[in-house]
Protein backbone atom coordinates (compact mmCIF):
# COMPACT_ATOMS: atom_id res chain seq x y z
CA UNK A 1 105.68 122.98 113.86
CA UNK A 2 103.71 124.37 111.46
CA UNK A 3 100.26 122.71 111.16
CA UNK A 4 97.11 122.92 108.96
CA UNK A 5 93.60 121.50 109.71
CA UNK A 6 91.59 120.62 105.92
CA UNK A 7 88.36 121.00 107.65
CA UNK A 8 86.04 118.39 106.43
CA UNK A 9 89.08 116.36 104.41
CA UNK A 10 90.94 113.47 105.43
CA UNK A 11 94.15 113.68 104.13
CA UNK A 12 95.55 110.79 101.75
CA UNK A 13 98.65 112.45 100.34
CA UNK A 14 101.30 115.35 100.63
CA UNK A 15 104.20 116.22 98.38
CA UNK A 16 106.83 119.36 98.24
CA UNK A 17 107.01 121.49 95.26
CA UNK A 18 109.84 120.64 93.65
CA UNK A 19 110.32 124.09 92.53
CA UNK A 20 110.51 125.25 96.86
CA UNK A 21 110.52 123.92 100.36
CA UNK A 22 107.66 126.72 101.01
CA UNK A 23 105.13 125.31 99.10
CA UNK A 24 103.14 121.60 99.49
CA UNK A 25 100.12 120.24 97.90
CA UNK A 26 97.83 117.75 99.59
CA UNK A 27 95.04 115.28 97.97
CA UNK A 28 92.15 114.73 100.21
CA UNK A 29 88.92 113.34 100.54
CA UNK A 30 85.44 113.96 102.07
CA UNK A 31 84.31 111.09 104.50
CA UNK A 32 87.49 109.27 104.44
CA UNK A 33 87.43 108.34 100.60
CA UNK A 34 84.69 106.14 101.05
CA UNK A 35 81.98 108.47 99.84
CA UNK A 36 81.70 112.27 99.11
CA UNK A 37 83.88 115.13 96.96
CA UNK A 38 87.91 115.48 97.21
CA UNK A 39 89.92 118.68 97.47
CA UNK A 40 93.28 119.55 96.02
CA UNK A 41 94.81 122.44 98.52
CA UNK A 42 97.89 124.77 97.42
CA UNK A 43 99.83 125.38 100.54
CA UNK A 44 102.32 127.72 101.68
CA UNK A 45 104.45 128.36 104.60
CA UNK A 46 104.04 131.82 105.74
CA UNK A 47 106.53 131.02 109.03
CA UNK A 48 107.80 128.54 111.46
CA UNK A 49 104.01 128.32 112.72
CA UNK A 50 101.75 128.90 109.96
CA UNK A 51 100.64 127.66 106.10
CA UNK A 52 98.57 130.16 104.09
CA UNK A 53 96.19 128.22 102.14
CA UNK A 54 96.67 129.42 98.55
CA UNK A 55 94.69 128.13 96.31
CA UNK A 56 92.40 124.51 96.77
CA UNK A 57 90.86 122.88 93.83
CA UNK A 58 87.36 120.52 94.13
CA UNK A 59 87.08 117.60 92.75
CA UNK A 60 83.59 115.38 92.62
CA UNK A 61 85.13 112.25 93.87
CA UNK A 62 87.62 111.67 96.82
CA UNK A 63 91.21 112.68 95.81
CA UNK A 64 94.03 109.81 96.84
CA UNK A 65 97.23 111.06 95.47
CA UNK A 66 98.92 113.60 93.48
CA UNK A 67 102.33 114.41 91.62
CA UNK A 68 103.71 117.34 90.85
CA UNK A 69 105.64 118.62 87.23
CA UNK A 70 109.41 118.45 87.18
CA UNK A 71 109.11 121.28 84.90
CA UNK A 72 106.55 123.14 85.60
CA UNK A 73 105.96 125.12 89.24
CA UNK A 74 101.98 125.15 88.33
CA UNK A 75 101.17 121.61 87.32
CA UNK A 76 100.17 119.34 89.46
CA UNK A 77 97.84 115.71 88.76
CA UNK A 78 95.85 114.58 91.51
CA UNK A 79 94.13 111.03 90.44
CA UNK A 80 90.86 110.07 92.02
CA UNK A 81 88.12 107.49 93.16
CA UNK A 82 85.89 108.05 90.05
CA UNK A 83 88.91 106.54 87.88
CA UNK A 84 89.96 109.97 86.58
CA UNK A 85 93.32 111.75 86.58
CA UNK A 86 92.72 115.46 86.69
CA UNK A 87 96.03 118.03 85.70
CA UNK A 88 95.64 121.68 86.92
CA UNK A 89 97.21 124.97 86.46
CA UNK A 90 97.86 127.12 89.32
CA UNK A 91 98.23 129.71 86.04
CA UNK A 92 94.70 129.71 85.19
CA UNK A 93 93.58 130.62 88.71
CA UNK A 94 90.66 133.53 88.29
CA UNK A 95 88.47 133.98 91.56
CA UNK A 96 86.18 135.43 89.13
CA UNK A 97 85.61 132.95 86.85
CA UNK A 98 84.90 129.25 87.52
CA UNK A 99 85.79 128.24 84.57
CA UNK A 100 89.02 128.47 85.04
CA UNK A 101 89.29 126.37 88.15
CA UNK A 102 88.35 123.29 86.39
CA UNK A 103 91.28 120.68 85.22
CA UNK A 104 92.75 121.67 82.02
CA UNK A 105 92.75 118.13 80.98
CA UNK A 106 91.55 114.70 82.55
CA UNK A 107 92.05 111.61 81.59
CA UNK A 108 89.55 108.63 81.91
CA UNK A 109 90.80 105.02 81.15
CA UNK A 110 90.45 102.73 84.40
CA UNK A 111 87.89 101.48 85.21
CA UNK A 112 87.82 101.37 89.13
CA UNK A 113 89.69 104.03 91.67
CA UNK A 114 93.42 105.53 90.88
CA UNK A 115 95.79 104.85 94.07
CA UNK A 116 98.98 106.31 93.03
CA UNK A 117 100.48 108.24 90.44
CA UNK A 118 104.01 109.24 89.58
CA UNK A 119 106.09 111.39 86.60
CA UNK A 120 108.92 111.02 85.18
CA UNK A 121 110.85 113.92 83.00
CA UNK A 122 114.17 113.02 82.36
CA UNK A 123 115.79 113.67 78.99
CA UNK A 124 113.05 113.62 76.30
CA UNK A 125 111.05 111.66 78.53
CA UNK A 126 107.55 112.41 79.77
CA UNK A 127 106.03 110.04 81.14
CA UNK A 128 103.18 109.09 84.09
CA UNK A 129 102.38 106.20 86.02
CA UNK A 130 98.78 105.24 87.42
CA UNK A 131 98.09 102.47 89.11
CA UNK A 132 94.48 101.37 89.57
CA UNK A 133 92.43 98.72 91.72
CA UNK A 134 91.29 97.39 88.57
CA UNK A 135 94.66 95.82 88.72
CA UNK A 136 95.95 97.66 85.99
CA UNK A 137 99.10 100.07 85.76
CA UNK A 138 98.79 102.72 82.57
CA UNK A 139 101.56 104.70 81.13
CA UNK A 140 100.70 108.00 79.71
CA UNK A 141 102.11 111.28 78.02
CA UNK A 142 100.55 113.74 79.81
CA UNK A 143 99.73 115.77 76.38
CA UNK A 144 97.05 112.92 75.57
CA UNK A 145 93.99 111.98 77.46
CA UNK A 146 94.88 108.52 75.88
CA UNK A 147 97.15 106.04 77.42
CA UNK A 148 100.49 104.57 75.85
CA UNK A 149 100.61 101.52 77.07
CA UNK A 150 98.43 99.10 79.72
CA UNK A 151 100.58 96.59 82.09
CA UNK A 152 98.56 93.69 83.55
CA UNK A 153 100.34 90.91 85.87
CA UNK A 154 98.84 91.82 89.24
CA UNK A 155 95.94 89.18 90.40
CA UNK A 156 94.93 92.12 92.68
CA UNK A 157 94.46 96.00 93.66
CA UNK A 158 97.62 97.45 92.06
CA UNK A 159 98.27 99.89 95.35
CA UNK A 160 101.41 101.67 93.72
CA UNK A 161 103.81 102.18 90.77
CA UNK A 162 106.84 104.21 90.40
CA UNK A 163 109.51 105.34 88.13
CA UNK A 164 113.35 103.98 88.96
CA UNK A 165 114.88 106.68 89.20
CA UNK A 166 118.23 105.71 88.53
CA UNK A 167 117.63 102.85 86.01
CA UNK A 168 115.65 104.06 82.65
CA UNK A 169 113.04 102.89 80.83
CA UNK A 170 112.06 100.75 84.22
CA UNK A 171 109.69 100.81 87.19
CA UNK A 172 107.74 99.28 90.11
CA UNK A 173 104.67 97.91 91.16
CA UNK A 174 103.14 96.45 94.20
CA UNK A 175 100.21 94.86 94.92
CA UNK A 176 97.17 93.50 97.54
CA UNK A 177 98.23 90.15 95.77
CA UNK A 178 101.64 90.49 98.11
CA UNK A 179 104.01 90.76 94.69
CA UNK A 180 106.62 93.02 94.06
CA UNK A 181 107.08 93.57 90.39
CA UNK A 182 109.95 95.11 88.44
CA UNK A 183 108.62 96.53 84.88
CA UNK A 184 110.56 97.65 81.49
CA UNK A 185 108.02 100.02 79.77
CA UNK A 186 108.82 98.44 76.77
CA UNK A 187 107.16 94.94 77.66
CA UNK A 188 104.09 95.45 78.67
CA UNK A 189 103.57 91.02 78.41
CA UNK A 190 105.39 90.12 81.84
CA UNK A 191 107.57 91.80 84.26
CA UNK A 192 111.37 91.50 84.22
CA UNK A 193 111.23 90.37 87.73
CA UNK A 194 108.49 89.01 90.14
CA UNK A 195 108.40 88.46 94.22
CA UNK A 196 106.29 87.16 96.60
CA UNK A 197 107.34 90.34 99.22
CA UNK A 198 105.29 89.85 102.19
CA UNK A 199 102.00 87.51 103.20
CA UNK A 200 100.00 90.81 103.12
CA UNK A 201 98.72 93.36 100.89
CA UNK A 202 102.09 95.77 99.62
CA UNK A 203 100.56 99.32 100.05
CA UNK A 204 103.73 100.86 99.40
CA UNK A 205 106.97 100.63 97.67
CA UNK A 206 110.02 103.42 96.67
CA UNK A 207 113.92 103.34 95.03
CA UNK A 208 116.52 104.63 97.14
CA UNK A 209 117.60 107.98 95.55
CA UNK A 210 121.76 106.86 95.36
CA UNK A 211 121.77 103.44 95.02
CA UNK A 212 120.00 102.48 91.83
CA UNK A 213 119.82 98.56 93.07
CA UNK A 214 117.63 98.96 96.56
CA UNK A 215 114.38 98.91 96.98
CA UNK A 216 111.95 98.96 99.81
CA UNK A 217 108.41 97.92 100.38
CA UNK A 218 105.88 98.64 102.98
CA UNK A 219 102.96 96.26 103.97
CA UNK A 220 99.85 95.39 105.71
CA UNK A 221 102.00 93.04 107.84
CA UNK A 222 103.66 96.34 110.13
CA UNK A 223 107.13 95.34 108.12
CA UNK A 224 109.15 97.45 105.78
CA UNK A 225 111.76 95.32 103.64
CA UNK A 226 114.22 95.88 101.89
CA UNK A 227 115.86 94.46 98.11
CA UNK A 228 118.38 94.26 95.75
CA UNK A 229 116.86 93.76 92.62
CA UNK A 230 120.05 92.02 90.92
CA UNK A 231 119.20 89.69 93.56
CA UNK A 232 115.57 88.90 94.09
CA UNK A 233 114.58 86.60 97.15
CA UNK A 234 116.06 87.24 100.37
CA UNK A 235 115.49 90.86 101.64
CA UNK A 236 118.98 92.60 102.33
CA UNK A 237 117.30 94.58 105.73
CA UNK A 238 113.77 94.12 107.17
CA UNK A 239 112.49 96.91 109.88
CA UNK A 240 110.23 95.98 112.36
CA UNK A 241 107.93 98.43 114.86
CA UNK A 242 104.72 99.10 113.57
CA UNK A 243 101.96 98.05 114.81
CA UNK A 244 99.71 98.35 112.34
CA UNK A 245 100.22 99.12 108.27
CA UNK A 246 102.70 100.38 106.77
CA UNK A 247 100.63 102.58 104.31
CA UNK A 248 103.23 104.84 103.19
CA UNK A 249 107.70 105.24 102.85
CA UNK A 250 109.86 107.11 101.50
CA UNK A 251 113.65 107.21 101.54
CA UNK A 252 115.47 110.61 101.73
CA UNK A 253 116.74 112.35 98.70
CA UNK A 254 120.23 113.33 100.81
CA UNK A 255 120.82 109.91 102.81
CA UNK A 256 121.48 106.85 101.17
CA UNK A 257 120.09 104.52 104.23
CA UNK A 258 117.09 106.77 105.75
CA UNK A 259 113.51 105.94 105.38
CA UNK A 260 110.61 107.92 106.62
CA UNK A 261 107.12 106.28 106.58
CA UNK A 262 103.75 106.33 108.46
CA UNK A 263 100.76 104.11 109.20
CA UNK A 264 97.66 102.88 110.31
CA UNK A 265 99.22 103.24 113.63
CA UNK A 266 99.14 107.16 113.36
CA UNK A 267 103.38 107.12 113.76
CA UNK A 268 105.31 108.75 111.56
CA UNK A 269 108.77 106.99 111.85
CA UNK A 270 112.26 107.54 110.80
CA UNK A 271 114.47 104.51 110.14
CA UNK A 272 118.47 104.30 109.38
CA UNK A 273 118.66 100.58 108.06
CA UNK A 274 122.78 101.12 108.84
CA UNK A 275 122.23 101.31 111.57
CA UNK A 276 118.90 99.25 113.21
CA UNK A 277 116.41 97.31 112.28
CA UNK A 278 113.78 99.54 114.71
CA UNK A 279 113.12 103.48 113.87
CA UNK A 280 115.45 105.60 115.26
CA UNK A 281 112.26 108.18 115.91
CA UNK A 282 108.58 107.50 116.04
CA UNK A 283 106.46 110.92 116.19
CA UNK A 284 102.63 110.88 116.84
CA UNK A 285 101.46 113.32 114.86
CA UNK A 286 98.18 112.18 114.07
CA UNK A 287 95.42 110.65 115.89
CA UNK A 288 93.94 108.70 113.51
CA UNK A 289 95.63 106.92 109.98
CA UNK A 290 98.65 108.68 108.68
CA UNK A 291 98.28 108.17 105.31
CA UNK A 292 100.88 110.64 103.38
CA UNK A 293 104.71 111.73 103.73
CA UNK A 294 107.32 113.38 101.76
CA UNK A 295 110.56 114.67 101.83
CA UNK A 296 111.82 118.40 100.48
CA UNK A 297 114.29 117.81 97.63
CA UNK A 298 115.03 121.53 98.43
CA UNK A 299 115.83 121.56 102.08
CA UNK A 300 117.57 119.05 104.02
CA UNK A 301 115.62 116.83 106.57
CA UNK A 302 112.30 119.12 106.19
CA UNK A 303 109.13 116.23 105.92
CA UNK A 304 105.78 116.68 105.11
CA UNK A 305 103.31 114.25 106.67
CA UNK A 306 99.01 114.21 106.42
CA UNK A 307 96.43 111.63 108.02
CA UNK A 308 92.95 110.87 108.36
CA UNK A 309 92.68 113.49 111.17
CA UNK A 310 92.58 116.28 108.79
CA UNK A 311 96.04 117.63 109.88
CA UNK A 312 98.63 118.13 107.61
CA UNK A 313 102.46 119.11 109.41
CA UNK A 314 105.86 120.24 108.35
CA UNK A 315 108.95 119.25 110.61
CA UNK A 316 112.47 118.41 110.26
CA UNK A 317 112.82 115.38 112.93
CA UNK A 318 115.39 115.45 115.81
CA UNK A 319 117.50 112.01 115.48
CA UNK A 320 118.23 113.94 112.33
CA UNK A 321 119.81 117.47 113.11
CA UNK A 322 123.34 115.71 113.91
């Protein structure tokens, strides 16, 4: 299993190129976020043991998540503690010149730390997501340092926000308040729909990738639930195991009904919700938070996970290879 140690970093989130299953990018952050610089590293899988790092980027602020261009190989926006969103260009890399290792833009509306970020290019759409603990969720073109629209509707932290997508012209939110949230980004007043998900804080939230009606959510309370958003209220499968938070899931772009997440329990954890309400794999990769995962949209089963521990792996898990 191919492993890397961000000496001095704490990881907070991973994500695949888009563009190839060889390359990841991972937002981290000095003393655990809570203090300290972040650092953006450009990673690439050199064999079935190694990563070569190939390029990292420093940031003055702790780094919590990232997103990477559907278009573009070299963009990538990492979003930060300081309230800034900072897009680089692995183009402009020159070991010779600093200058061009700074962000070719950043953009500064929120007014507290950035927890998530997401992009959607579809069609002629261009759009980004942030969502903020000054519960707050902007909408930007990434060509403007100047937001589009603001959502407000949460009563706390805003933890997450993403893109359906299946469904235009809609997304999600979740919140420390416990509320799930279903947006149009054309009404920025209210949300189309509005749940009380769990007693907790929701940390976490993602669309399934063929089903355009599910949706899951991952909370402080160890659960990980699951909706139909024609039909708000009663959650269609809940999965139980954690023992601690859920911080973050995922469901897999090439299986309708598998999730992966991880936690404050250090587990990363595959569930079939077909099939069981407990994962059908729990790895201990990390001894201390796990705090990022993703899937390859390239190659089938491949995950990326990161924690607190500074370790940052690439595996395929085993209850999948049948």
């Amino acid at each position: 299993m191919p492993t890397y140690f961000t000496a001095n970093r704490h990881g907070y989130a991973v994500k695949f190129s888009r563009f190839s299953s060889d390359r990841i990018f991972v937002a981290s952050s000095q003393f655990y976020g809570l203090a300290g610089a972040g650092t953006l590293y450009v990673l690439d899988l050199v064999d079935d043991d190694n990563f070569k790092e190939v390029k990292s980027f420093q940031w003055s602020d702790g780094l919590f998540d990232l997103v990477t261009s559907e278009k573009d190989p070299n963009i990538v926006i990492s979003v930060s503690g300081d309230s800034t969103m900072q897009l680089w260009n692995l183009d402009s890399i020159d070991e010779n010149s600093p200058l061009t290792n700074l962000p070719q833009m950043i953009y500064k509306e929120h007014k507290k730390e950035i927890y998530s970020i997401d992009w959607l290019s579809v069609r002629s759409e261009n759009f980004i997501l942030s969502a903020s603990w000054d519960l707050s969720i902007k909408l930007w073109d990434p060509n403007y340092t100047t937001s589009l629209c603001t959502y407000n509707g949460h009563s706390k932290i805003v933890y997450n926000a993403i893109f359906s997508p299946l469904i235009p012209n809609t997304f999600a939110s979740c919140s420390a308040d416990g509320y799930l949230k279903i947006w149009n980004l054309f009404n920025k007043d209210k949300p189309i729909a509005s749940l009380k998900s769990h007693e907790g804080e929701i940390l976490t939230i993602d669309f399934c990738k063929f089903d355009q009606n599910i949706l899951a959510t991952g909370a402080s309370d160890g659960l990980i639930r699951g909706y139909d958003i024609r039909f708000f209220g009663m959650p269609m499968f809940e999965l139980k195991g954690c023992d601690y938070a859920v911080r973050k899931i995922q469901f897999s772009p090439f299986e309708i009904s598998t999730i992966a997440s991880v936690g404050y329990d250090c587990y990363t954890r595959i569930w079939d919700f077909n099939r069981t309400n407990e994962s059908i794999e729990s790895i201990k990769n990390h001894t201390d938070f796990a705090y990022g995962v993703d899937w390859s949209k390239s190659k089938r089963n491949l995950i990326a996970d990161c924690g607190w521990d500074s370790l940052v792996h690439v595996f395929s898990p085993k209850s999948l290879e049948n």
